[in-house]
Protein backbone atom coordinates (compact mmCIF):
# COMPACT_ATOMS: atom_id res chain seq x y z
CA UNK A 1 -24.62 -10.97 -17.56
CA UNK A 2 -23.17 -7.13 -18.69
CA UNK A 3 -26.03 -5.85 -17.89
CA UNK A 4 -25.96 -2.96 -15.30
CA UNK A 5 -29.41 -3.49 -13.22
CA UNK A 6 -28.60 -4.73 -10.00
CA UNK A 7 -31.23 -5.97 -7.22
CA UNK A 8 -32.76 -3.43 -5.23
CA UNK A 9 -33.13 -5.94 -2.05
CA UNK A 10 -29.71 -7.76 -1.26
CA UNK A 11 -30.36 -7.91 2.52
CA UNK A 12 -31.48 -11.66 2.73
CA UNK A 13 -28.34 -13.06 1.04
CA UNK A 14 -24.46 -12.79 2.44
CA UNK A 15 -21.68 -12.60 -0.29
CA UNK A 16 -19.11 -15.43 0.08
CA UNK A 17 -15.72 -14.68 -1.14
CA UNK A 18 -12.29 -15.95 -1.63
CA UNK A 19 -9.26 -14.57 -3.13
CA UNK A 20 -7.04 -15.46 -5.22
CA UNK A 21 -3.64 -13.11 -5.30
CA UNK A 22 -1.36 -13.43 -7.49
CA UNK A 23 2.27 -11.01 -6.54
CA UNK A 24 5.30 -10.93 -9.05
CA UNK A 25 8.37 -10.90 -6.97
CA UNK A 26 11.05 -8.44 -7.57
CA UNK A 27 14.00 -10.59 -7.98
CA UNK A 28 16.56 -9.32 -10.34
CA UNK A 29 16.11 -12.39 -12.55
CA UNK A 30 13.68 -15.09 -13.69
CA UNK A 31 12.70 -18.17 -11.20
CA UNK A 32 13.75 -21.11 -13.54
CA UNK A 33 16.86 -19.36 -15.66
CA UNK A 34 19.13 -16.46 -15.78
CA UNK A 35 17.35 -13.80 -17.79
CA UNK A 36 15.89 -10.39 -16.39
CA UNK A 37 12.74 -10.25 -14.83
CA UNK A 38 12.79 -6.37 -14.85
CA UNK A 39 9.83 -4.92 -16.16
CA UNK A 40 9.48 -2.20 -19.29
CA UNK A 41 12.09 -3.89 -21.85
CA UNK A 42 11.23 -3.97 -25.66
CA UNK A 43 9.21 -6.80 -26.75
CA UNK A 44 11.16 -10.28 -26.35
CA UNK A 45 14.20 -8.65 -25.31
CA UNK A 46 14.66 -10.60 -21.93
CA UNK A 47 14.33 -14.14 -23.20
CA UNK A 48 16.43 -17.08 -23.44
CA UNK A 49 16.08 -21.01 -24.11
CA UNK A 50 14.24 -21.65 -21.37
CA UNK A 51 11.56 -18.69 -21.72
CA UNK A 52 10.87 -20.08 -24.88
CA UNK A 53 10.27 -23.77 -23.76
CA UNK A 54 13.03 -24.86 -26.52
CA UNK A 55 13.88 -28.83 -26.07
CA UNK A 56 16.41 -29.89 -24.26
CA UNK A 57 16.69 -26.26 -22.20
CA UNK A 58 16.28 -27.29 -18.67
CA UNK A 59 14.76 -25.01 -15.67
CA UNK A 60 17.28 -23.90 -12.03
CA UNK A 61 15.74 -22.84 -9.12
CA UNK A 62 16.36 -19.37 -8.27
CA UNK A 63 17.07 -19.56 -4.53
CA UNK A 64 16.24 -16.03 -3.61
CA UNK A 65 12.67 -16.93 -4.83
CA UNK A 66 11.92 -19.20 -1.74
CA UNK A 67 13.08 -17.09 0.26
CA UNK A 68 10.81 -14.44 -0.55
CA UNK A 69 8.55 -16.91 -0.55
CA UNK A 70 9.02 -17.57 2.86
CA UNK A 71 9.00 -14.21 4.17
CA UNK A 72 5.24 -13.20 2.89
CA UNK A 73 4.50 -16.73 4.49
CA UNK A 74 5.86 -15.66 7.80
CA UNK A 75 4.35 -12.38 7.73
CA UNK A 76 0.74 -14.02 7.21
CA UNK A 77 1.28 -16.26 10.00
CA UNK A 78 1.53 -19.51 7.52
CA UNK A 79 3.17 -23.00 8.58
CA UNK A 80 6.37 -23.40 5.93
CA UNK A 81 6.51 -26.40 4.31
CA UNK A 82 9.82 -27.65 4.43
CA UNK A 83 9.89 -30.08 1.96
CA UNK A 84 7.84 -28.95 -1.12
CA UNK A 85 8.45 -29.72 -4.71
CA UNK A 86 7.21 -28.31 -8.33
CA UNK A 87 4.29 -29.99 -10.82
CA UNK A 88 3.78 -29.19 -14.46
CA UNK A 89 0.28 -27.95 -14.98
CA UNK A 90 -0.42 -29.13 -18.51
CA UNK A 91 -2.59 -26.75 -20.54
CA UNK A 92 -2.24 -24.67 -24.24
CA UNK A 93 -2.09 -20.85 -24.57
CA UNK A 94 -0.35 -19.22 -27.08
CA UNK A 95 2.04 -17.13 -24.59
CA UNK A 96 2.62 -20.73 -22.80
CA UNK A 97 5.55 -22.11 -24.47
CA UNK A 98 6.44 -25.37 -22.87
CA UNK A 99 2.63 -26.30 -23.33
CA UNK A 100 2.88 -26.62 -19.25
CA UNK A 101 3.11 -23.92 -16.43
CA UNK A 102 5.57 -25.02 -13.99
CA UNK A 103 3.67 -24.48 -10.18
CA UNK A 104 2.56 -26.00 -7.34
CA UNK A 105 0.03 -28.44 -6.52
CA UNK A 106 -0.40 -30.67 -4.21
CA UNK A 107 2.86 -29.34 -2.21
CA UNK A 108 2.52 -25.75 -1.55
CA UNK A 109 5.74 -23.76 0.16
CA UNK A 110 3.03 -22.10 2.87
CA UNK A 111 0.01 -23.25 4.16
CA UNK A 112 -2.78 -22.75 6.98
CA UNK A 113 -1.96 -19.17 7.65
CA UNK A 114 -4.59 -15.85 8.28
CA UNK A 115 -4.25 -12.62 8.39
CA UNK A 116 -6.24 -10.04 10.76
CA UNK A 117 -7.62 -7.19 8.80
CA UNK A 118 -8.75 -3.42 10.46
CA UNK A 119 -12.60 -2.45 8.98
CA UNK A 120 -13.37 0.73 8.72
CA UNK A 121 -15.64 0.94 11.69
CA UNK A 122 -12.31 -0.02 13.41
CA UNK A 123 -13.23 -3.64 13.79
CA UNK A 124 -10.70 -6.67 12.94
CA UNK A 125 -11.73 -9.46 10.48
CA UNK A 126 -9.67 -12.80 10.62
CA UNK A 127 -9.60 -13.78 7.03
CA UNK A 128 -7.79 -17.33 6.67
CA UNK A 129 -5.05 -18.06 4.15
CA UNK A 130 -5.44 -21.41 2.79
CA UNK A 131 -2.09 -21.63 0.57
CA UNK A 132 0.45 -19.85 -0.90
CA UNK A 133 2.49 -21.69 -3.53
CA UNK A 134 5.19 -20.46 -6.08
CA UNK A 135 4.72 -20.38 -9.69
CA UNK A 136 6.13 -19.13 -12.90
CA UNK A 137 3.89 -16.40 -14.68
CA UNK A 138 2.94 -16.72 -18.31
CA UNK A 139 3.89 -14.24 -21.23
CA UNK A 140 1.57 -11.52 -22.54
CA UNK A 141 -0.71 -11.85 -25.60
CA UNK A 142 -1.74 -8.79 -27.28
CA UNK A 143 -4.49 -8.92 -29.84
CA UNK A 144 -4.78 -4.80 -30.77
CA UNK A 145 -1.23 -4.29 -32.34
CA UNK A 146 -2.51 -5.42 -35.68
CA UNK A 147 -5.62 -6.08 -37.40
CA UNK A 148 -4.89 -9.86 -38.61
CA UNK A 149 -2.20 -11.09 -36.21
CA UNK A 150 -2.25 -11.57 -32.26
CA UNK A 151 1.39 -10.83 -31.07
CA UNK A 152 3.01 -12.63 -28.20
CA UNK A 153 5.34 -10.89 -25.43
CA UNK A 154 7.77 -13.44 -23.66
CA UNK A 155 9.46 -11.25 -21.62
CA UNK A 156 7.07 -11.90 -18.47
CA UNK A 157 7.66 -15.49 -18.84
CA UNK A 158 8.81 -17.41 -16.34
CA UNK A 159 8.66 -13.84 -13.84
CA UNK A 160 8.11 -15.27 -10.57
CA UNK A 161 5.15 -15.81 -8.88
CA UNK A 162 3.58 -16.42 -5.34
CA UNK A 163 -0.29 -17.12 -5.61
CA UNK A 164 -1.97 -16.60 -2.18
CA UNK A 165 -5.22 -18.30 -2.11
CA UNK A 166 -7.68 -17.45 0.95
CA UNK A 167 -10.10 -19.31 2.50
CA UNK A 168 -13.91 -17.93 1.71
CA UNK A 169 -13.92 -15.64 4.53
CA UNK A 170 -14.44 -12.37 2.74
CA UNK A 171 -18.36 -11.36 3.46
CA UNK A 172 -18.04 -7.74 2.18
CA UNK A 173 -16.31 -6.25 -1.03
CA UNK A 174 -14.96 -3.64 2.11
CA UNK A 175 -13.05 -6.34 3.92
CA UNK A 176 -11.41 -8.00 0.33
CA UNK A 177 -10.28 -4.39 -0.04
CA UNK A 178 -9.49 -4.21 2.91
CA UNK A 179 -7.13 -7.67 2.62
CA UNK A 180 -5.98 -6.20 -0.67
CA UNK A 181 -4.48 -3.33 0.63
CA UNK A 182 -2.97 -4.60 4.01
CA UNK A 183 -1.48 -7.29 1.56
CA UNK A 184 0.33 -4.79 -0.79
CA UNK A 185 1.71 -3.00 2.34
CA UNK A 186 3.55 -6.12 3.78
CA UNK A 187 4.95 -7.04 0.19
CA UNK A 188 6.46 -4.03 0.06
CA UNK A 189 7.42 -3.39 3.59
CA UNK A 190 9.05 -6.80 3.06
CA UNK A 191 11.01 -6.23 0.22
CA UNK A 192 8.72 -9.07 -1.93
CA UNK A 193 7.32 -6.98 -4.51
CA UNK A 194 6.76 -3.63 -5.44
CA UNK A 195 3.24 -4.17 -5.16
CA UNK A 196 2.28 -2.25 -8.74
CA UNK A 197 -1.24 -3.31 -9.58
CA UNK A 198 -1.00 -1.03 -12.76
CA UNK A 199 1.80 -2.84 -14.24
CA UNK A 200 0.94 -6.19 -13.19
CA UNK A 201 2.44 -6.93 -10.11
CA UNK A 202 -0.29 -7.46 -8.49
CA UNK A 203 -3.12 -8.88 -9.50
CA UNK A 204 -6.51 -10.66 -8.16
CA UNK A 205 -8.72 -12.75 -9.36
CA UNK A 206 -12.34 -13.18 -7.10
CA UNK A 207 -14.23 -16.03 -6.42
CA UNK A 208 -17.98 -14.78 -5.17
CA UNK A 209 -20.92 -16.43 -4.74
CA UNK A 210 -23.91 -15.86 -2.70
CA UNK A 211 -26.06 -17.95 0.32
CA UNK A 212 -29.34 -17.14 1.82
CA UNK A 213 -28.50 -15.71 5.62
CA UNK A 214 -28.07 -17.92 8.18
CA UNK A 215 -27.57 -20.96 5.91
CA UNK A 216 -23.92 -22.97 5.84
CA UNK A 217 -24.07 -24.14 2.66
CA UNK A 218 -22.27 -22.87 -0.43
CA UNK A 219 -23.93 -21.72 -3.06
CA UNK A 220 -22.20 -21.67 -7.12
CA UNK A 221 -19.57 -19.47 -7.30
CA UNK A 222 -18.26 -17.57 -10.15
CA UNK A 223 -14.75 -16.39 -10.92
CA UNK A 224 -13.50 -12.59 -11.75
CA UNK A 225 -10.27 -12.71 -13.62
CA UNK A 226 -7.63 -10.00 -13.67
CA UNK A 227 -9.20 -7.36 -11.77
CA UNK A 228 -6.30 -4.70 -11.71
CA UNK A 229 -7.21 -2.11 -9.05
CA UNK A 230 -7.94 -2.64 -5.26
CA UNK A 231 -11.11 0.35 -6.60
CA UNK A 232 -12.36 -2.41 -9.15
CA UNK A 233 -11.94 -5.37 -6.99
CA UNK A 234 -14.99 -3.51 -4.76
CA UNK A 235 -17.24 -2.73 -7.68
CA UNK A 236 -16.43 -5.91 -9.74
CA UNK A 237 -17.87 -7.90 -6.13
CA UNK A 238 -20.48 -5.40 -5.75
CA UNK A 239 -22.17 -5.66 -9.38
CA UNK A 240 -21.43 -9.42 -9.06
CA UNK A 241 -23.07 -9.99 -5.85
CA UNK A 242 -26.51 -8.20 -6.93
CA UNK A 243 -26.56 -9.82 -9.98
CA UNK A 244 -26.46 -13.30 -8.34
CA UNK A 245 -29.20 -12.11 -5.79
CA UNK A 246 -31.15 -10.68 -8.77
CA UNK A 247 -30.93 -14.08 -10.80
CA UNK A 248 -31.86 -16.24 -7.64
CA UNK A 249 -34.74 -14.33 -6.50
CA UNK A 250 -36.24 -14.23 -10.41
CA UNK A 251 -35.69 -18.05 -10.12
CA UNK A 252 -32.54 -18.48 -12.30
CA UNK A 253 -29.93 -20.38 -11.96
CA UNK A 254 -26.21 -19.26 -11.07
CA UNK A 255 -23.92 -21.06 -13.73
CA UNK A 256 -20.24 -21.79 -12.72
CA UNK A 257 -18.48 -19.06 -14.82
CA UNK A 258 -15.26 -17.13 -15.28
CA UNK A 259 -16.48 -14.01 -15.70
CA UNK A 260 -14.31 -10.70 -16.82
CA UNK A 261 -14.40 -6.94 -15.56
CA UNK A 262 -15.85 -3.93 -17.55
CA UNK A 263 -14.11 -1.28 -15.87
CA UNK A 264 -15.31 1.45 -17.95
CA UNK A 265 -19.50 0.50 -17.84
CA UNK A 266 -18.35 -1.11 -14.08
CA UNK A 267 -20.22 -4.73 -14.92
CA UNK A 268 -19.25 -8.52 -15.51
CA UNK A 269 -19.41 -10.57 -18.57
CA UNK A 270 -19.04 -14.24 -18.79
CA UNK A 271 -15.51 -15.71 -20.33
CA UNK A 272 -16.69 -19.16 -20.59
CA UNK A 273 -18.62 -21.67 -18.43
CA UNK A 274 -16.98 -23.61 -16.29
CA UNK A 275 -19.31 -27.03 -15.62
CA UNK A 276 -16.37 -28.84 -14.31
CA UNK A 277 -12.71 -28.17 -13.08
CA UNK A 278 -10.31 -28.15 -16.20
CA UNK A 279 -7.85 -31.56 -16.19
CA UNK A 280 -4.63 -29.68 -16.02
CA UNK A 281 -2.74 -33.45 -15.40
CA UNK A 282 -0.66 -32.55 -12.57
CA UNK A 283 2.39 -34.24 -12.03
CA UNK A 284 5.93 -33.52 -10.76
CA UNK A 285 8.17 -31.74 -12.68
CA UNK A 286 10.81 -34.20 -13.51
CA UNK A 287 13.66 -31.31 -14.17
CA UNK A 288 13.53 -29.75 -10.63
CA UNK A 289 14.02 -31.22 -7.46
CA UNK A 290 12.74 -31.08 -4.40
CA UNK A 291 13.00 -28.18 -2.26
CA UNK A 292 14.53 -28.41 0.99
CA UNK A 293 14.46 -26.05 3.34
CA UNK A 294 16.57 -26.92 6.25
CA UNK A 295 15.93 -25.90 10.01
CA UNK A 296 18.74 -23.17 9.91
CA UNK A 297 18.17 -21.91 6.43
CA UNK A 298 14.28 -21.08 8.01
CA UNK A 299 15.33 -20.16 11.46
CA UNK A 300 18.10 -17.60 9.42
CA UNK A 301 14.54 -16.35 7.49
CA UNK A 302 12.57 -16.25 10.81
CA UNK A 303 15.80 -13.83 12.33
CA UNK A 304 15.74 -11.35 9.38
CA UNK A 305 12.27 -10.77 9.49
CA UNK A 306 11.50 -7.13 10.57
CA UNK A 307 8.97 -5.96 12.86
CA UNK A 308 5.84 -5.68 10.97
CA UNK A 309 3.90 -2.69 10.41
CA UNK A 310 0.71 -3.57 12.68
CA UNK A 311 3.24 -4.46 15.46
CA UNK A 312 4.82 -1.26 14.25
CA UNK A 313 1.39 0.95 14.83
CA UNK A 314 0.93 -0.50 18.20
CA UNK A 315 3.96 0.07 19.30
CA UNK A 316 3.99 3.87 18.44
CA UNK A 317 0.14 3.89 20.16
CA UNK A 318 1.49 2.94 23.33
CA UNK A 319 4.50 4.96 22.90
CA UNK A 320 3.48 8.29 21.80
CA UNK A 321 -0.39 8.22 22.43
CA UNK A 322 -1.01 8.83 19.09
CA UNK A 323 -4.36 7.88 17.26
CA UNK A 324 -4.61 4.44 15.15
CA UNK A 325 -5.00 6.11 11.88
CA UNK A 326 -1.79 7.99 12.68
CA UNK A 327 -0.05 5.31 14.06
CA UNK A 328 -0.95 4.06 10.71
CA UNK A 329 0.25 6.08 8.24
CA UNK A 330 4.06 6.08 10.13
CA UNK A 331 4.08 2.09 9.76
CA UNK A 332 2.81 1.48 6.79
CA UNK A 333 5.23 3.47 4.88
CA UNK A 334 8.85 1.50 4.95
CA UNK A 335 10.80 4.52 3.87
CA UNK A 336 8.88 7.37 6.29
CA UNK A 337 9.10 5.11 9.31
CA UNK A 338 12.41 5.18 8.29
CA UNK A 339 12.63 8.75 8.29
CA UNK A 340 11.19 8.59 11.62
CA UNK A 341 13.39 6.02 13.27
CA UNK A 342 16.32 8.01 12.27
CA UNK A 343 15.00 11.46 13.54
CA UNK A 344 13.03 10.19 16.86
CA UNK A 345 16.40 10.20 18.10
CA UNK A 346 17.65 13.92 17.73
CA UNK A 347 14.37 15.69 18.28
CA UNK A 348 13.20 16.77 21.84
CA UNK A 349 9.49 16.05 21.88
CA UNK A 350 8.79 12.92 19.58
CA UNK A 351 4.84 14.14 19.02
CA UNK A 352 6.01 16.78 17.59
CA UNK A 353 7.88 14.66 15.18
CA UNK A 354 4.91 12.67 14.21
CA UNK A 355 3.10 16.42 13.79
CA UNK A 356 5.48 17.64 11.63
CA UNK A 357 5.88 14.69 9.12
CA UNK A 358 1.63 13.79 8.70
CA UNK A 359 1.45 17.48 8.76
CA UNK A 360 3.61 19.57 7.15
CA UNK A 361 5.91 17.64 5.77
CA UNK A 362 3.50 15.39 4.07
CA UNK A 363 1.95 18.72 2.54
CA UNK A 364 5.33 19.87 1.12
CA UNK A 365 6.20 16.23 -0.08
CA UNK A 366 2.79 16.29 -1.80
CA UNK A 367 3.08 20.09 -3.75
CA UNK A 368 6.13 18.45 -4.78
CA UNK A 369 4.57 15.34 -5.77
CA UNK A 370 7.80 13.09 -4.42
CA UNK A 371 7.94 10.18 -1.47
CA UNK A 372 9.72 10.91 1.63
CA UNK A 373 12.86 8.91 0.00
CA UNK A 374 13.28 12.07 -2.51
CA UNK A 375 13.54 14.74 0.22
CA UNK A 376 16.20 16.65 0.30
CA UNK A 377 16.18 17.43 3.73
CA UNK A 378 17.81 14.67 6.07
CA UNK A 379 16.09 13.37 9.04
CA UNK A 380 18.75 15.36 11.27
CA UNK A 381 17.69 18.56 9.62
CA UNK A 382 14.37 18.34 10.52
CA UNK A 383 15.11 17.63 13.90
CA UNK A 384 16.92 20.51 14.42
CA UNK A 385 13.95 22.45 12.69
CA UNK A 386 11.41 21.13 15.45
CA UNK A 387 13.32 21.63 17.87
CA UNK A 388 14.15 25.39 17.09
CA UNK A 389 10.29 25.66 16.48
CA UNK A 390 9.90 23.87 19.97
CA UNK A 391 12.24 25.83 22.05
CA UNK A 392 10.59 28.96 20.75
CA UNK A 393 14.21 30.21 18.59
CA UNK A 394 12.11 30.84 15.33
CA UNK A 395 8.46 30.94 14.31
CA UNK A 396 6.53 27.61 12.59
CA UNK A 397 5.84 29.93 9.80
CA UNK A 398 9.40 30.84 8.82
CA UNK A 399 11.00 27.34 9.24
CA UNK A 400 8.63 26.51 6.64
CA UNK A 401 8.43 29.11 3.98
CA UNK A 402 12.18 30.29 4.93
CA UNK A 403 14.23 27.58 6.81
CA UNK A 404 13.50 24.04 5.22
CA UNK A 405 13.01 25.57 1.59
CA UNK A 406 16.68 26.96 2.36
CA UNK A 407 17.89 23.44 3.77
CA UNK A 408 16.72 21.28 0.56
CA UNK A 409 19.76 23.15 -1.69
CA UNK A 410 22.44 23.61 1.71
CA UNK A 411 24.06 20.47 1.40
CA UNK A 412 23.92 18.99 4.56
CA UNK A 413 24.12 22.39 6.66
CA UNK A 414 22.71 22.75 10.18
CA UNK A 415 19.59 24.25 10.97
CA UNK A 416 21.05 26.08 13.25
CA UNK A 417 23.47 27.30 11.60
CA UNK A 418 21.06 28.22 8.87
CA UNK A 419 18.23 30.41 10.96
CA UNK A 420 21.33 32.34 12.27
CA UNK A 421 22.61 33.23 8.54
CA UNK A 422 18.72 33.98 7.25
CA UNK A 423 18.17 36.09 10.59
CA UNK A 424 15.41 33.91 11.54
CA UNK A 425 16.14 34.04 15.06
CA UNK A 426 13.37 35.36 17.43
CA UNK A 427 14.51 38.21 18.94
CA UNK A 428 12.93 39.20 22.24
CA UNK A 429 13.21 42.61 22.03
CA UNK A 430 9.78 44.03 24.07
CA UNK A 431 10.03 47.61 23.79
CA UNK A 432 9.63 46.88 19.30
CA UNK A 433 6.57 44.24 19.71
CA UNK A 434 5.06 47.07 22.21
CA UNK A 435 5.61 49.32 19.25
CA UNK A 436 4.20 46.79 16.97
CA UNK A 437 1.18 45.98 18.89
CA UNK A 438 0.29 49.85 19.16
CA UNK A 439 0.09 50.50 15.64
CA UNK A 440 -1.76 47.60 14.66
CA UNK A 441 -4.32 48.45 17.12
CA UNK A 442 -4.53 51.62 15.72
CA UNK A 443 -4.53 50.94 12.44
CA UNK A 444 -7.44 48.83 13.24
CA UNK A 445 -9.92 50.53 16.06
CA UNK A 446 -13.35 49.24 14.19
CA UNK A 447 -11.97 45.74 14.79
CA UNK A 448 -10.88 46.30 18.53
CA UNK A 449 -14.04 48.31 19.30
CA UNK A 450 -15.63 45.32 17.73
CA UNK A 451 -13.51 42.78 19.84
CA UNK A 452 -14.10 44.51 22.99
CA UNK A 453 -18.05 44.32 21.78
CA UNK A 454 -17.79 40.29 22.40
CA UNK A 455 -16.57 39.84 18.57
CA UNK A 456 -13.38 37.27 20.10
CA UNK A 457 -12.15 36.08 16.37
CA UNK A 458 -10.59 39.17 15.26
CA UNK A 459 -8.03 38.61 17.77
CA UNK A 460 -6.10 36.43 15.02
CA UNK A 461 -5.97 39.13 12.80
CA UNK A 462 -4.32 41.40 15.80
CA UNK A 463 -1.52 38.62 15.60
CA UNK A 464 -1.10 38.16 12.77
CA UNK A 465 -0.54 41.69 11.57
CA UNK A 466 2.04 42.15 14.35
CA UNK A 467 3.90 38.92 12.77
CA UNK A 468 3.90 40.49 10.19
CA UNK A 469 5.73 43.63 11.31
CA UNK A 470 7.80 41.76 13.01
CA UNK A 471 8.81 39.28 9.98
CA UNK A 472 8.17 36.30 11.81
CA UNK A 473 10.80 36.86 14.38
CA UNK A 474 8.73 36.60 17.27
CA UNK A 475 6.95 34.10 19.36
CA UNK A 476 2.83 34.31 18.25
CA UNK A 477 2.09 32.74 21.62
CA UNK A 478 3.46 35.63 23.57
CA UNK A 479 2.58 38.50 21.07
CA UNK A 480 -1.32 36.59 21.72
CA UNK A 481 -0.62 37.49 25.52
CA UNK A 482 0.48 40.72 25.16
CA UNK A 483 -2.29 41.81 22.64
CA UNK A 484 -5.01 39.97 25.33
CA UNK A 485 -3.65 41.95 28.30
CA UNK A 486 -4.00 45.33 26.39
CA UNK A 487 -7.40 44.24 25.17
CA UNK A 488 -8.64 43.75 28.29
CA UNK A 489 -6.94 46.41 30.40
């Protein structure tokens, strides 16, 4: 099963998928007792008598967990289940103190949801969401500290957990990427989770298995534990999918497997069989109630809940006239659509906004290697920035090599203000850009016989040698006029 050959002829056979995603919320503390759920402590530093399952240490409810809970639910168009309670899953790992996971079965907090996903040939996929329930996580075995002994981590313990289980909708490892990613954008647009896949936060297990097109049936599916990267969810399904094809069409046999990731060699290798599903003896946690979620505690949920980042993108669409994939990027991003809210309202031509934040904003933000929450200039400044850019009072290129450099260390000062002080101001003194455009031309006759020849691209240079001279103080639009008219007298 590791080995890399993969069939050369998939095109009979569909992949069938399902998902199973598994997001660590970000409360401040533990779902079933007071201890920190923050991640990055020393070993077994954030444990107490309940992480560690000791008798007689009973489990509370931490309330902020449903509604978090309730939230992701909303925002993947779920019923809530209103009255839901807690099992014990009974099975033995070493990092599994009480012997039992505490989760939910047969009562899940959200249920029959879906969630519309955007392709990249800019087509939608409805991918349905069968479940999402609320669980504790497990701690962290680590078998390469020391030769002889396997050491045990408690501190993720009793972390909470939502597990979002979809239907087997996915037909492509593109659209479970696809689902991946739109889901990590809502948790953290939501304020759920921080959505870290490299630390754990997120994390996916994958459910393929293959049919011959055209039939209904199901065929047997194997399970992909772990996978830690949206990147290596795609390849994981990928190698998995042509291996299936390749052992049906040499007349094998697909075996009912958990199956585990080679990220480095990019293959699967079985875990163990699974001929049967394991008897995990589900029953109701006798130490935790019921949950009841009352008609005003979800109708307070339902009021909090923001606009939502596809809603968002549309919005902005109709609004501006911007493309989809720009739209995007503004949404998706909680803290720049934030940015944007809060500037949208002191700049003069709102494009021009959107312009200056996918364009050169997000440049400068990226040499810097820092998220728009880091900037140091304020939403205001930049507005002022366009708009002196827009109304023509300084050039593009010295608000930003001179004029936002200058406003990161100002301390709140206006932009305004600033371009006066710096002597950024465009001055529209005619008789020196007259003076300007003369010696450039003459500095340069080869190029403007050449221009005048049919050779139209040296005109740039024209300008931008007479911006030059003139420091940047002076509009490149007009100087492009005035160098055209003498070009062509």
């Amino acid at each position: 099963m590791s080995t890399t050959t993969i069939a050369k002829d998939t095109s009979s056979f569909e992949l069938v998928s399902g998902l199973e995603i598994h997001v660590q919320l970000n409360t401040q503390s533990k779902i079933f007792c007071s201890d920190s759920a923050a991640f990055g402590a020393g070993p077994n530093e954030h444990i107490s008598t309940v992480s560690l399952g000791l008798p007689g240490a009973l489990p509370k409810l931490n309330k902020e967990v449903i509604e978090k809970a309730m939230r992701i639910g909303l925002a993947l168009n779920c019923e809530i289940n209103q009255y839901n309670f807690f099992d014990r899953k009974n099975y033995f790992y070493a990092d599994l103190p009480k012997g039992y996971q505490i989760t939910q079965d047969n009562s899940p907090i959200c249920k029959n949801g879906y969630l519309n996903v955007r392709l990249g040939d800019g087509s939608e996929k409805r991918i349905g969401i069968n479940r999402i329930h609320l669980e504790e996580d497990a701690g962290k075995s680590m078998h390469d500290q020391d030769e002889k002994f396997s050491f045990v981590d408690l501190n993720r313990a009793g972390v909470p957990l939502i597990e979002i289980v979809t239907e087997p909708d996915i037909r492509s490892s593109e659209e479970a990427a696809a689902l991946l990613t739109e889901i990590r954008q809502l948790v953290r647009f939501l304020d759920v989770s921080d959505g870290n896949m490299e630390e754990g936060s997120l994390r996916c297990d994958a459910n393929i298995s293959i049919r011959e097109k055209g039939t209904t049936a199901y065929g047997t599916r194997c399970e992909v534990k772990n996978v830690n990267s949206i990147r290596n969810v795609r390849r994981a399904m990928d190698f998995e999918f042509g291996r299936q094809v390749e052992m049906i069409t040499n007349g094998g046999e697909i075996i009912q497997s958990t199956l585990n990731f080679d990220a480095d060699k990019g293959t699967t290798s079985p875990m163990r069989s699974k001929e049967q599903a394991n008897d995990y003896r589900y029953f109701p946690d006798p130490d935790l109630p019921p949950v009841l979620i009352s008609d005003e505690w979800l109708a307070e949920v339902k009021s909090a809940m923001p606009v939502l980042p596809r809603e968002i993108a549309q919005n902005l669409i109709g609004e501006l006239g911007i493309s989809q994939s720009e739209a995007a990027v503004l949404a998706d991003d909680k803290d720049l659509y934030q940015y944007y809210t809060e500037a949208v309202t002191k700049v003069n031509h709102k494009k021009s906004l959107v312009n200056w934040l996918l364009g050169s904003v997000r440049a400068i933000l990226n040499e810097k290697q820092i998220e728009i929450s880091n900037y140091a200039v304020s939403p205001r400044q930049l507005a002022q920035t366009i708009n002196l850019v827009d109304d023509k009072k300084i050039s593009q290129q010295n608000a930003i090599q001179t004029l936002l450099p200058a406003l990161e260390s100002s301390n709140g000062a206006s932009a305004d203000e600033l371009a006066k002080q710096l002597n950024l101001l465009i001055v529209e003194d005619v008789d020196a850009i007259d003076s300007f455009i003369n010696e450039v031309l003459a500095k340069y006759q080869p190029q403007v016989e050449a221009y005048k020849k049919g050779k139209k691209g040296v005109l740039g240079l024209f300008v931008g040698e007479v911006m030059k001279l003139a420091k940047g103080k002076a509009d490149a639009k007009k100087i492009n006029e005035l160098i055209l008219k003498r070009l062509e007298a």
